[in-house]
PDB file of N, CA and C in Angstrom:
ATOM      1  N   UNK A   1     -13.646   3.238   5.506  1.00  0.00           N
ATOM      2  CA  UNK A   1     -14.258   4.301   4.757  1.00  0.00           C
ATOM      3  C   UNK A   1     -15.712   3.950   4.441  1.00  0.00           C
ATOM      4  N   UNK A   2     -16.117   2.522   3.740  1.00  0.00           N
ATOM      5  CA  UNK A   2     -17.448   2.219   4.045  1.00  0.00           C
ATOM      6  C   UNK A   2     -18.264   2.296   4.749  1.00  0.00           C
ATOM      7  N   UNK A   3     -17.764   2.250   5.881  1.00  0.00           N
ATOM      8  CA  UNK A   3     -18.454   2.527   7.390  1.00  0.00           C
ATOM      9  C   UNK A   3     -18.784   4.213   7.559  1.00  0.00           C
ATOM     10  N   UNK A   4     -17.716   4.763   6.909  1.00  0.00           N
ATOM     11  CA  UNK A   4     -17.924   6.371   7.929  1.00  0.00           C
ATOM     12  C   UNK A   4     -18.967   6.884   6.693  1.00  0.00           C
ATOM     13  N   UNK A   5     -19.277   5.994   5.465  1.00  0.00           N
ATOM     14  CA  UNK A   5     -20.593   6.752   4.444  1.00  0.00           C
ATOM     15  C   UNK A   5     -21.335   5.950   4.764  1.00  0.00           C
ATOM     16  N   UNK A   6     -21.624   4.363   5.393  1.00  0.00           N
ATOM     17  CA  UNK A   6     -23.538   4.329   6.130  1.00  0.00           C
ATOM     18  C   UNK A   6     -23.262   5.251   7.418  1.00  0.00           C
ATOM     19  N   UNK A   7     -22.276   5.217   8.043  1.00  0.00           N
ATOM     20  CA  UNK A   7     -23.093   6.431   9.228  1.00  0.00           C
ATOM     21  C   UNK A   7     -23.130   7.854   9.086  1.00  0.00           C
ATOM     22  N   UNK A   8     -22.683   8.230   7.854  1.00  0.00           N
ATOM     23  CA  UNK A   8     -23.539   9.189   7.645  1.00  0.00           C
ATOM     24  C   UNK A   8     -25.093   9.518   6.926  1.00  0.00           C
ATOM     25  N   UNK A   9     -25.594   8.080   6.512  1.00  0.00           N
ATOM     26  CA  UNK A   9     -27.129   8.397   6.478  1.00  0.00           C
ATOM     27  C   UNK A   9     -27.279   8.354   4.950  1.00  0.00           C
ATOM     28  N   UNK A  10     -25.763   8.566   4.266  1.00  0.00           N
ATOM     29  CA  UNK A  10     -25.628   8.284   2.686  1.00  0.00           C
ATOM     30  C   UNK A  10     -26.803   6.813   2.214  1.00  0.00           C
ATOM     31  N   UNK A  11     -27.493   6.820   1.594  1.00  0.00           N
ATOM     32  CA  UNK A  11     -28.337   5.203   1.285  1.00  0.00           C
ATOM     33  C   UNK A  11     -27.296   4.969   0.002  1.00  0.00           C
ATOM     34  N   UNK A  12     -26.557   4.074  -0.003  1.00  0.00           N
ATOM     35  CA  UNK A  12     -25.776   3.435  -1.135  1.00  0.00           C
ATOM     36  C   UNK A  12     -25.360   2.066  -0.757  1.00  0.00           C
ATOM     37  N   UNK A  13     -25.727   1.360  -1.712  1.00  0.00           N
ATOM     38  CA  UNK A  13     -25.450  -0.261  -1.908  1.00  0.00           C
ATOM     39  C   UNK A  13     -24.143  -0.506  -1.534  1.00  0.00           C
ATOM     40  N   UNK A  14     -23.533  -0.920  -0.719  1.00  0.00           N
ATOM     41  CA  UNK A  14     -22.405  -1.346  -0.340  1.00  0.00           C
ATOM     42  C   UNK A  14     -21.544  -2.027  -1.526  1.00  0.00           C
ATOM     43  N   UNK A  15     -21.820  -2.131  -2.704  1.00  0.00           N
ATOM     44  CA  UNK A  15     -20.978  -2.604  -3.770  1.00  0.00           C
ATOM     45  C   UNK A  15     -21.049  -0.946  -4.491  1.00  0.00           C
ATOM     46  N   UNK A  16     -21.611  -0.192  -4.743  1.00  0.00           N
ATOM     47  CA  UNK A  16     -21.157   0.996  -4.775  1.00  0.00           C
ATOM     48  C   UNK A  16     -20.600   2.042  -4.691  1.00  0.00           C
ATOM     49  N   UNK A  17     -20.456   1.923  -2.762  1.00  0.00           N
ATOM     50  CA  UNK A  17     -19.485   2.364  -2.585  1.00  0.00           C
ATOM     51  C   UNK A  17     -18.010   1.833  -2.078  1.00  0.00           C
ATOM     52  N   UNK A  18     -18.049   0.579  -2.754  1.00  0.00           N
ATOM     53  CA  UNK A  18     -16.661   0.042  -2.842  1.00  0.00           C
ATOM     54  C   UNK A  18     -16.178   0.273  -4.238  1.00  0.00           C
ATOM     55  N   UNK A  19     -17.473   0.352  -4.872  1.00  0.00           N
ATOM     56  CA  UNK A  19     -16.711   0.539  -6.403  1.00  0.00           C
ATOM     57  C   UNK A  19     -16.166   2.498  -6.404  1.00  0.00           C
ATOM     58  N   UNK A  20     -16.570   2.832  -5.671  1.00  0.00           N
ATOM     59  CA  UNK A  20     -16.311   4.361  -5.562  1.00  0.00           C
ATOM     60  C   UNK A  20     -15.371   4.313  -4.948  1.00  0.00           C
ATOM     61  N   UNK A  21     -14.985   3.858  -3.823  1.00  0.00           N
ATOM     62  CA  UNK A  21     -13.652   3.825  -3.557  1.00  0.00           C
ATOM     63  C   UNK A  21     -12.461   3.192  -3.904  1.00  0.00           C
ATOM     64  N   UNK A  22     -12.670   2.371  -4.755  1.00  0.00           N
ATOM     65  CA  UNK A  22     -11.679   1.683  -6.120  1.00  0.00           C
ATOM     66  C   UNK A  22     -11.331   2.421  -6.963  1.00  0.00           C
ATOM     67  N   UNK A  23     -12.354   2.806  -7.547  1.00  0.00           N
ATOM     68  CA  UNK A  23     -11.934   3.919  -8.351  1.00  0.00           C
ATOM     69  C   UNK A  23     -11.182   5.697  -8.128  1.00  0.00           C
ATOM     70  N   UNK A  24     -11.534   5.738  -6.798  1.00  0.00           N
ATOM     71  CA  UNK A  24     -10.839   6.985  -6.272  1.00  0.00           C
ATOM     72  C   UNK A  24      -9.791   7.107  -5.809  1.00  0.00           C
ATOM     73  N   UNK A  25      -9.057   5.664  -5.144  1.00  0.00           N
ATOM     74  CA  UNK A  25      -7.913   5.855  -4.312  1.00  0.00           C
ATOM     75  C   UNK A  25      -6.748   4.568  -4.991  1.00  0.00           C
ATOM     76  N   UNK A  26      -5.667   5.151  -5.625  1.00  0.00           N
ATOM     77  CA  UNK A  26      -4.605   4.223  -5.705  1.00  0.00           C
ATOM     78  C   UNK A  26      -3.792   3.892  -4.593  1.00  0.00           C
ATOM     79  N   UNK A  27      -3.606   4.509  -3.430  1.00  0.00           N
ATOM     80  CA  UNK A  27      -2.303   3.761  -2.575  1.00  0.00           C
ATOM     81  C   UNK A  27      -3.083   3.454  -1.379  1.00  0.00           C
ATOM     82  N   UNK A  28      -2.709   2.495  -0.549  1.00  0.00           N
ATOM     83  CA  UNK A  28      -3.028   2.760   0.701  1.00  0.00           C
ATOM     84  C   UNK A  28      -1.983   2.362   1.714  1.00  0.00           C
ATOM     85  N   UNK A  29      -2.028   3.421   2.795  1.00  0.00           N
ATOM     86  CA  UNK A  29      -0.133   3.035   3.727  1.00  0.00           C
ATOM     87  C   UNK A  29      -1.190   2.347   4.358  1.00  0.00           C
ATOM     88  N   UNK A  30      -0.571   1.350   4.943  1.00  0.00           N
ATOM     89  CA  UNK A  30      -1.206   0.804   6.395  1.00  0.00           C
ATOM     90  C   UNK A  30      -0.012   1.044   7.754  1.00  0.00           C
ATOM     91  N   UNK A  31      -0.345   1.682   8.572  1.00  0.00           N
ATOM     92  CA  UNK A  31       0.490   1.529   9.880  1.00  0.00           C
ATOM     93  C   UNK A  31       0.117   0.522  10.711  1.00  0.00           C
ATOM     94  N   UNK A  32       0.847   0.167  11.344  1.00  0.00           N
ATOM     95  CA  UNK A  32       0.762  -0.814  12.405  1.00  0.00           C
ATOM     96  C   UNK A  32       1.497  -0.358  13.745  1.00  0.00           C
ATOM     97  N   UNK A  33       1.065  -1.009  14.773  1.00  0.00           N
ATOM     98  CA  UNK A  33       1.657  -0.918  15.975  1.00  0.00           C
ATOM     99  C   UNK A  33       2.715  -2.361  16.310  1.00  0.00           C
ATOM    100  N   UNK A  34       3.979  -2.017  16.676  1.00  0.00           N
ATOM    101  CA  UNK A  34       4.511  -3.245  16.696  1.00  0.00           C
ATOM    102  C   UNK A  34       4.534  -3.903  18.380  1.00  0.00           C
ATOM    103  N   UNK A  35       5.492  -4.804  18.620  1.00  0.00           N
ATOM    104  CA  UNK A  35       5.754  -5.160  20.138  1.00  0.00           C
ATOM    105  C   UNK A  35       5.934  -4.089  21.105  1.00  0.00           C
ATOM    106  N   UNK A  36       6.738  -3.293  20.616  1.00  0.00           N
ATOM    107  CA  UNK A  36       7.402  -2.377  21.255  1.00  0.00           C
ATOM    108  C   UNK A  36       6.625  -0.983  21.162  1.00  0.00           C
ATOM    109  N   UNK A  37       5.280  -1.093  20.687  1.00  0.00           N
ATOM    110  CA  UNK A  37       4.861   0.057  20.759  1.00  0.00           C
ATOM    111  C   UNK A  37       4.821   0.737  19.856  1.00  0.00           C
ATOM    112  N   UNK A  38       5.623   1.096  18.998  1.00  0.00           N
ATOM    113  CA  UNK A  38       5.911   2.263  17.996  1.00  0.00           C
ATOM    114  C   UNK A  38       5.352   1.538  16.604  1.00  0.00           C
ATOM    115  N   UNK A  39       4.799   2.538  16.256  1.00  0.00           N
ATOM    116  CA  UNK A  39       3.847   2.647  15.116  1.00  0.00           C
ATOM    117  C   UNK A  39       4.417   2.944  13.895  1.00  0.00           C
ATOM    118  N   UNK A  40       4.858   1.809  12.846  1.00  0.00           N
ATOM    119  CA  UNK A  40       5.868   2.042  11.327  1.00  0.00           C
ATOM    120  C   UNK A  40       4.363   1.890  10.145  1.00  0.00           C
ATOM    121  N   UNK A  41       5.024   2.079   9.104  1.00  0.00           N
ATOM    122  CA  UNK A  41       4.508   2.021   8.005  1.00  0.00           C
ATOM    123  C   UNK A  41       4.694   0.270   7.791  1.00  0.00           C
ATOM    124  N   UNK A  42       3.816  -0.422   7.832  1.00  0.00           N
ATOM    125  CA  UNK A  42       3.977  -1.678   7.537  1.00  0.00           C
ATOM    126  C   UNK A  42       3.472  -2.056   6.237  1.00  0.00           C
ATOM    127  N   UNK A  43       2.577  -1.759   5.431  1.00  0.00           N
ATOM    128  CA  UNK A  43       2.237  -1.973   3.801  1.00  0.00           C
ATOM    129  C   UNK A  43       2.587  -0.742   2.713  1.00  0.00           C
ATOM    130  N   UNK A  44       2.663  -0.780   1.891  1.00  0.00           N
ATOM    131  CA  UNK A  44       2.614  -0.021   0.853  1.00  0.00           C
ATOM    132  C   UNK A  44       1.577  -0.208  -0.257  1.00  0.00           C
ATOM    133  N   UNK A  45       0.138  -0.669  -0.784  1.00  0.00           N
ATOM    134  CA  UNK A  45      -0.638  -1.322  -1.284  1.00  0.00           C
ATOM    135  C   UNK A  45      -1.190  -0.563  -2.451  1.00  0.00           C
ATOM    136  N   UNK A  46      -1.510  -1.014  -3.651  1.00  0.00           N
ATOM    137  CA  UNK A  46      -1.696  -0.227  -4.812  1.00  0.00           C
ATOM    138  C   UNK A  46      -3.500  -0.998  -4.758  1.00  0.00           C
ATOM    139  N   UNK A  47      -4.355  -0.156  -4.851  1.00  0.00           N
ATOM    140  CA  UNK A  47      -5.773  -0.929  -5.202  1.00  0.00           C
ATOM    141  C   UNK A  47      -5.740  -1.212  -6.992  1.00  0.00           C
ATOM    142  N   UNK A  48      -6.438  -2.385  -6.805  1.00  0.00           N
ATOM    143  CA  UNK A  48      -6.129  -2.920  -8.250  1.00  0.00           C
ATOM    144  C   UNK A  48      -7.613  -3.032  -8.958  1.00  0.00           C
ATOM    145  N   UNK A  49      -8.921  -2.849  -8.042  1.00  0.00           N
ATOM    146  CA  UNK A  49      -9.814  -3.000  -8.654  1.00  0.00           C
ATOM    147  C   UNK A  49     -11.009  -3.579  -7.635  1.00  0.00           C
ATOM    148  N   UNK A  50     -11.963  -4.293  -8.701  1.00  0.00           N
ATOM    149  CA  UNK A  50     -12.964  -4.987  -7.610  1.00  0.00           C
ATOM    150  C   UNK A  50     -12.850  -6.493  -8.394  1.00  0.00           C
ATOM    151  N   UNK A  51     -12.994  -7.427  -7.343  1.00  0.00           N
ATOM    152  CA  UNK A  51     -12.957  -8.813  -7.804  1.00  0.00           C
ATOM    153  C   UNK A  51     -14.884  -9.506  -7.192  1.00  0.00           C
ATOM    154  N   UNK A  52     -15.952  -9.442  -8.089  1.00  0.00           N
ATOM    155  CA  UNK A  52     -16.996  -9.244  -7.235  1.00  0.00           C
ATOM    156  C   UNK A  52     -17.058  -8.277  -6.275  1.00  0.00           C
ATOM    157  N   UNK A  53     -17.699  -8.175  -5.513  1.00  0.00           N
ATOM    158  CA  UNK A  53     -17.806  -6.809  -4.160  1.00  0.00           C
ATOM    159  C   UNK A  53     -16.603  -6.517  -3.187  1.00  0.00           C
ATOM    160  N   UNK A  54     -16.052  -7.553  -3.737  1.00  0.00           N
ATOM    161  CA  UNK A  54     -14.491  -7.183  -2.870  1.00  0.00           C
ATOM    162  C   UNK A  54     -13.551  -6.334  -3.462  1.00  0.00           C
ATOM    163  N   UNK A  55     -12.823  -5.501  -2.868  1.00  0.00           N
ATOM    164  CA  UNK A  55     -11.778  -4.510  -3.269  1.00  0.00           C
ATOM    165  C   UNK A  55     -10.785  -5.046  -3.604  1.00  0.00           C
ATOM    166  N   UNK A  56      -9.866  -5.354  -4.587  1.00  0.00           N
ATOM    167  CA  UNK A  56      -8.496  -5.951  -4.849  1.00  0.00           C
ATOM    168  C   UNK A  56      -7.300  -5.008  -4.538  1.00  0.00           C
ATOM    169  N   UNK A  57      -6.222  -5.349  -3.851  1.00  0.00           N
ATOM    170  CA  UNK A  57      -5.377  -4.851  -3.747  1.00  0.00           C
ATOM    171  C   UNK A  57      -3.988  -6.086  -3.814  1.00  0.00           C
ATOM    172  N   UNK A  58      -3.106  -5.088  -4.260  1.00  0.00           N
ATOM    173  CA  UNK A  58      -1.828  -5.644  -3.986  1.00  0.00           C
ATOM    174  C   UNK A  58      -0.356  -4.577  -3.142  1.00  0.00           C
ATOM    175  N   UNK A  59       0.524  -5.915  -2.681  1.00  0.00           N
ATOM    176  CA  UNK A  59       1.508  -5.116  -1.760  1.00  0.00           C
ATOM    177  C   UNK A  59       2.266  -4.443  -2.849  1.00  0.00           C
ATOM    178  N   UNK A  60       2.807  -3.300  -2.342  1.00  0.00           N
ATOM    179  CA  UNK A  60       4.451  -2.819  -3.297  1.00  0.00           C
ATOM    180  C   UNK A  60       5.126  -2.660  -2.868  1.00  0.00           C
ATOM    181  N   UNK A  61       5.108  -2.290  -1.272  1.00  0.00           N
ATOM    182  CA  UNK A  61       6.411  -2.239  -0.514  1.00  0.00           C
ATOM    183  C   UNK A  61       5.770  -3.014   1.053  1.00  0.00           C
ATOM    184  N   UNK A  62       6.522  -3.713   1.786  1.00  0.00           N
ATOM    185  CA  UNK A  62       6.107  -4.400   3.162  1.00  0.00           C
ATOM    186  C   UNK A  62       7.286  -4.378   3.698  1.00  0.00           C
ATOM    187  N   UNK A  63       7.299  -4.021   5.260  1.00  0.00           N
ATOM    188  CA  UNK A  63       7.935  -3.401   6.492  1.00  0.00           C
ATOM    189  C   UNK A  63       8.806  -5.093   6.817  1.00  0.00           C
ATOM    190  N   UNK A  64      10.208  -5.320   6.255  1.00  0.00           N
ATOM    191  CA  UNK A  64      10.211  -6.613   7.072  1.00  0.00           C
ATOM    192  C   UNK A  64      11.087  -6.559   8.249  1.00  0.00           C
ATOM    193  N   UNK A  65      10.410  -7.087   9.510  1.00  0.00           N
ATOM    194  CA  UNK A  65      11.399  -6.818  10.432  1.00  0.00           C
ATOM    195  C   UNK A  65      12.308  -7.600  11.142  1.00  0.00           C
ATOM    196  N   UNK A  66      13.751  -7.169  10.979  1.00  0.00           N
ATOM    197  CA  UNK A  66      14.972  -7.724  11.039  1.00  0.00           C
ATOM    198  C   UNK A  66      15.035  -7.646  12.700  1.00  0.00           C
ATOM    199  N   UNK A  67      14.393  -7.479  13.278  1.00  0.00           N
ATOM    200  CA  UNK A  67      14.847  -7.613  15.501  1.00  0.00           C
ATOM    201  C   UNK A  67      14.573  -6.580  16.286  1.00  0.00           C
ATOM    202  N   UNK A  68      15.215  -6.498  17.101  1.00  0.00           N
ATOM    203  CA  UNK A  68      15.525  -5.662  18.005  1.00  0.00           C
ATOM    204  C   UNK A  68      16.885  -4.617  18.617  1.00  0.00           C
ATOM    205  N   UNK A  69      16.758  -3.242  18.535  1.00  0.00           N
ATOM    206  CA  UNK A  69      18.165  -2.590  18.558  1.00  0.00           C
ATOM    207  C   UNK A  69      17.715  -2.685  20.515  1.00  0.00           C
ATOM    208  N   UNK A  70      19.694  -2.215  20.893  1.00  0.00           N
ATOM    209  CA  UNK A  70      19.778  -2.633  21.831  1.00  0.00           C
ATOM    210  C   UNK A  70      18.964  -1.707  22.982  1.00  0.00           C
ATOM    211  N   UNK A  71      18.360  -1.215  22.758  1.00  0.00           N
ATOM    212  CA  UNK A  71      16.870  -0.444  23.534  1.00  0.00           C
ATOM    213  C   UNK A  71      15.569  -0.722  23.025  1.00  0.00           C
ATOM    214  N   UNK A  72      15.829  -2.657  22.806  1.00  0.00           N
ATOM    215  CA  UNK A  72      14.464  -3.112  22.612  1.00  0.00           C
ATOM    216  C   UNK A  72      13.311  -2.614  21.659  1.00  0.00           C
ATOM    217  N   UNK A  73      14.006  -2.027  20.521  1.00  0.00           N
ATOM    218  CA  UNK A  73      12.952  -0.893  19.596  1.00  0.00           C
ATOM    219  C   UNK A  73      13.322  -2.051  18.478  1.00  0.00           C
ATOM    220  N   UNK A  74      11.714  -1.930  18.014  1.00  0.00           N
ATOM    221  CA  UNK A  74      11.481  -2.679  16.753  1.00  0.00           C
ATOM    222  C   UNK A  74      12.456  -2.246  15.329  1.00  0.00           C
ATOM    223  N   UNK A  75      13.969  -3.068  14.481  1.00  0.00           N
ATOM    224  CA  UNK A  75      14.258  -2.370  13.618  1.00  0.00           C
ATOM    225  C   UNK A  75      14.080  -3.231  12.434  1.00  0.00           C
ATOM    226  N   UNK A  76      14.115  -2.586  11.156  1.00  0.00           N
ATOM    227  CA  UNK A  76      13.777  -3.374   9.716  1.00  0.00           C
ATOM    228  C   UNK A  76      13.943  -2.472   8.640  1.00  0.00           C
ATOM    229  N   UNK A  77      13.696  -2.874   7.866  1.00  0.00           N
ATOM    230  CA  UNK A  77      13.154  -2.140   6.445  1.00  0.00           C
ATOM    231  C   UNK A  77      11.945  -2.145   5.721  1.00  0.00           C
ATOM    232  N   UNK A  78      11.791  -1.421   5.323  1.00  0.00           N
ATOM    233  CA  UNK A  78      10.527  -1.273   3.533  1.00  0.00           C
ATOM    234  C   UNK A  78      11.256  -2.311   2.408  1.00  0.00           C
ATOM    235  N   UNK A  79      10.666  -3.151   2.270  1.00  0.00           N
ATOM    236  CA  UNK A  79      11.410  -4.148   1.476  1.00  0.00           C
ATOM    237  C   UNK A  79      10.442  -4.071  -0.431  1.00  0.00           C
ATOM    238  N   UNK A  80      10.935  -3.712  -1.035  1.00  0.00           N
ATOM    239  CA  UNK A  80       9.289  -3.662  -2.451  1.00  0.00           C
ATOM    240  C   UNK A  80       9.165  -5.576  -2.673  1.00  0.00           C
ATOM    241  N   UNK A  81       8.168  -5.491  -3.022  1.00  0.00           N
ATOM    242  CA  UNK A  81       7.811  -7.080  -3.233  1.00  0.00           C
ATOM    243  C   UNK A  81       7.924  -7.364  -5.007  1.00  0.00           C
ATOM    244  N   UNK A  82       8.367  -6.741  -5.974  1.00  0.00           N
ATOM    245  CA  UNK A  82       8.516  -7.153  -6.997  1.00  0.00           C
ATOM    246  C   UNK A  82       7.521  -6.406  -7.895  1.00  0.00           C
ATOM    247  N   UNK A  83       6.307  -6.211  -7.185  1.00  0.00           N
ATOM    248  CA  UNK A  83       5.085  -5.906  -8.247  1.00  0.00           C
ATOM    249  C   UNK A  83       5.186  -4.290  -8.310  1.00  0.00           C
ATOM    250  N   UNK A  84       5.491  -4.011  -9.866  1.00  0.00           N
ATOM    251  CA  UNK A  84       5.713  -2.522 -10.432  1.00  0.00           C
ATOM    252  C   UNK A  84       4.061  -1.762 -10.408  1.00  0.00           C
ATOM    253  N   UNK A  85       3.194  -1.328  -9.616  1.00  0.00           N
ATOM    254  CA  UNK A  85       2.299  -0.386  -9.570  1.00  0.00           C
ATOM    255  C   UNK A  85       1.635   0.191 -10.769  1.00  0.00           C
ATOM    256  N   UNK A  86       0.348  -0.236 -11.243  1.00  0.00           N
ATOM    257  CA  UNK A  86       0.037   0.376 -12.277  1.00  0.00           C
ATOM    258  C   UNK A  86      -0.403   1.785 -12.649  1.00  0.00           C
ATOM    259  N   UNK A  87      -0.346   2.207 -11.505  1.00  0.00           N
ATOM    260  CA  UNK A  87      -0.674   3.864 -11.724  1.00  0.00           C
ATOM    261  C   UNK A  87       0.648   4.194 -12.309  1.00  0.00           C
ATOM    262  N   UNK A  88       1.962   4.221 -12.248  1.00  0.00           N
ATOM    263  CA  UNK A  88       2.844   4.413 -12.593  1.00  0.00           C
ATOM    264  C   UNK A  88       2.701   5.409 -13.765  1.00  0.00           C
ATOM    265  N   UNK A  89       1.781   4.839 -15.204  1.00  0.00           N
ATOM    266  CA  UNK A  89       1.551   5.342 -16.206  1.00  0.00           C
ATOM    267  C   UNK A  89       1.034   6.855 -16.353  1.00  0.00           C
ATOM    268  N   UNK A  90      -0.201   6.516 -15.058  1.00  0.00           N
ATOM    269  CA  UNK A  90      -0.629   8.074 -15.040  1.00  0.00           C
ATOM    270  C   UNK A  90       0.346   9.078 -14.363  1.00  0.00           C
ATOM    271  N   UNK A  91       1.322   8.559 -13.437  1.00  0.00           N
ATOM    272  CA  UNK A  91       2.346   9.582 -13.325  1.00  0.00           C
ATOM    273  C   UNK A  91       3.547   9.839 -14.399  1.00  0.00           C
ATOM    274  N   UNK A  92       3.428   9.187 -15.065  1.00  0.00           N
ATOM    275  CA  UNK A  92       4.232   9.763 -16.505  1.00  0.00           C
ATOM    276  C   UNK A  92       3.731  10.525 -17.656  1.00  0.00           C
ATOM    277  N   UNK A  93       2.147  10.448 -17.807  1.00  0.00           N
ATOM    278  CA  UNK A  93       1.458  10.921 -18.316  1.00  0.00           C
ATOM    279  C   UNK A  93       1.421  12.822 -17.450  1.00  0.00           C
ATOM    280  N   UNK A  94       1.553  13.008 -16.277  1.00  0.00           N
ATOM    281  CA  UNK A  94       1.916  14.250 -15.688  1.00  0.00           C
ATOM    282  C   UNK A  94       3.218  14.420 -15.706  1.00  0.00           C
ATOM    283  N   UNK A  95       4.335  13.738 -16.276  1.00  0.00           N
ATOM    284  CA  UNK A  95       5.524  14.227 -16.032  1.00  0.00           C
ATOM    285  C   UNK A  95       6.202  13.948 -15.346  1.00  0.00           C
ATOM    286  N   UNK A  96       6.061  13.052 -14.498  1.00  0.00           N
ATOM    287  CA  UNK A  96       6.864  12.399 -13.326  1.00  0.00           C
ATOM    288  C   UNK A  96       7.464  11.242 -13.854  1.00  0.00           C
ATOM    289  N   UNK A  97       9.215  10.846 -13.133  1.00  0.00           N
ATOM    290  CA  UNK A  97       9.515   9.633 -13.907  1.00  0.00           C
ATOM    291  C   UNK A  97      10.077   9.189 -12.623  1.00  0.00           C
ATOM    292  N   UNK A  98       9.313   7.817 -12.608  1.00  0.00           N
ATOM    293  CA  UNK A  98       9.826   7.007 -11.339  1.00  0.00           C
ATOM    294  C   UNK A  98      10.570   5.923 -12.059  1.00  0.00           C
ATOM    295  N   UNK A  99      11.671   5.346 -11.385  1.00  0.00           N
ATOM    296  CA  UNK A  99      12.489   4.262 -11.842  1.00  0.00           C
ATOM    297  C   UNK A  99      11.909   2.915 -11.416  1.00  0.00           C
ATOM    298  N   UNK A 100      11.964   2.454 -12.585  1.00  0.00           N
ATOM    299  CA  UNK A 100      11.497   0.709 -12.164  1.00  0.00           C
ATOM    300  C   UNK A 100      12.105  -0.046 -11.130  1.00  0.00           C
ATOM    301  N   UNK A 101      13.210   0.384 -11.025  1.00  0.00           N
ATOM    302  CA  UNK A 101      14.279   0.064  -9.916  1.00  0.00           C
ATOM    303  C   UNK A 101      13.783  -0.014  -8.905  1.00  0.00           C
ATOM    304  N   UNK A 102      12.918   0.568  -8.461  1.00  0.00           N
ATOM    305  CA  UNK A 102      12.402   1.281  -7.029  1.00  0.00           C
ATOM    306  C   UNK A 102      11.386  -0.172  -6.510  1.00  0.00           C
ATOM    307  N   UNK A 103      10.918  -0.620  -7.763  1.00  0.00           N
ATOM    308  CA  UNK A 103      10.225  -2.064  -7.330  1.00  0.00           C
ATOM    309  C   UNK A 103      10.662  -3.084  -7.514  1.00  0.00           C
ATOM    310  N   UNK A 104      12.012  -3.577  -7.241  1.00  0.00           N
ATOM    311  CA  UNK A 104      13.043  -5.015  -7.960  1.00  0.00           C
ATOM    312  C   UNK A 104      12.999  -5.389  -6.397  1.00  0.00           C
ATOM    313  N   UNK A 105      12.391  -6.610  -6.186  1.00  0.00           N
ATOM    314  CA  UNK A 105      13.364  -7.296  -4.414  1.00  0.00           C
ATOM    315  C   UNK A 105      14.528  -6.621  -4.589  1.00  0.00           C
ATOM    316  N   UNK A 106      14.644  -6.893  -3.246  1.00  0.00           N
ATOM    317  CA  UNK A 106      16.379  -6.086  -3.051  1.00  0.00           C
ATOM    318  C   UNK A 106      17.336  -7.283  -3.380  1.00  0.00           C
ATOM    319  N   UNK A 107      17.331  -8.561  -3.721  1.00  0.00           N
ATOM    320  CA  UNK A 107      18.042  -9.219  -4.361  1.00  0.00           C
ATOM    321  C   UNK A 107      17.912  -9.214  -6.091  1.00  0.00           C
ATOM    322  N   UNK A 108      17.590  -7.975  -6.917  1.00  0.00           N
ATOM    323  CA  UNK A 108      17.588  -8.161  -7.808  1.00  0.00           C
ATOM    324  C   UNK A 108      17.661  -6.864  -8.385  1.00  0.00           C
ATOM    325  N   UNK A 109      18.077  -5.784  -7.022  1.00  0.00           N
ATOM    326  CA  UNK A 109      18.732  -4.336  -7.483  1.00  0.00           C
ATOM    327  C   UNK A 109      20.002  -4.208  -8.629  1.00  0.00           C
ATOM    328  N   UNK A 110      20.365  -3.583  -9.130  1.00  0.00           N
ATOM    329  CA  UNK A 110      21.136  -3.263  -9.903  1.00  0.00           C
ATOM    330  C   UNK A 110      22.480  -3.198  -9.234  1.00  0.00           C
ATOM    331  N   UNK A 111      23.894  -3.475  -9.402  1.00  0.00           N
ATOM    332  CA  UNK A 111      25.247  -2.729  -8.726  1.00  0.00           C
ATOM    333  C   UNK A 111      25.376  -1.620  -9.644  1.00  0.00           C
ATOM    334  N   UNK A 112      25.398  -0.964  -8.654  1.00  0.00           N
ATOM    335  CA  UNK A 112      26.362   0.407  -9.247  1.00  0.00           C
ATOM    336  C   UNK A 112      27.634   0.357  -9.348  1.00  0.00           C
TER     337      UNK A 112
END
């Protein structure tokens, strides 16, 4: 995104517009391409801020992959890494209620 505002001719300090894009965007998916070609959701990433001119982010959910099904296709899961998302708040503040649950390792889900 830094890139596509210097080529548009925008003049802004490159710590500017990282701080503009910190401040504008909470999630970011990352896709990836795997062995086999096919293109999954491999991060789930909450931006957390700026640490000096660098953008901080952390994971909340990551793609881990368990092999190969028997037509050689990449298979796995969305696994959450533990860390509960701090936007969270502002979606409760609109009314939305997400369960904490949703960010526990999967060794530390609840039994039903």
């Amino acid at each position: 995104m830094e890139t596509m505002i210097h080529m548009s001719g925008v003049e802004l300090p490159s710590r500017a517009i990282r701080e503009q894009i910190a401040s504008a965007i909470n999630l970011i998916i990352q896709v990836s391409r795997f062995p086999d070609g096919s293109r999954k959701v491999s991060k789930v990433s909450e931006i957390t801020g700026m640490e000096g001119d660098t953008i901080t982010m952390q994971d909340i959910y990551v793609f881990q992959q368990d092999g190969y099904d028997l037509k050689g296709r990449v298979v796995g899961r969305h696994v959450p890494t533990g860390v509960v998302p701090t936007y969270l708040e502002k979606l409760k503040m609109y009314g939305e209620t997400v369960l904490p649950s949703l960010f526990r390792p999967m060794n530390q889900k609840e039994s039903f």
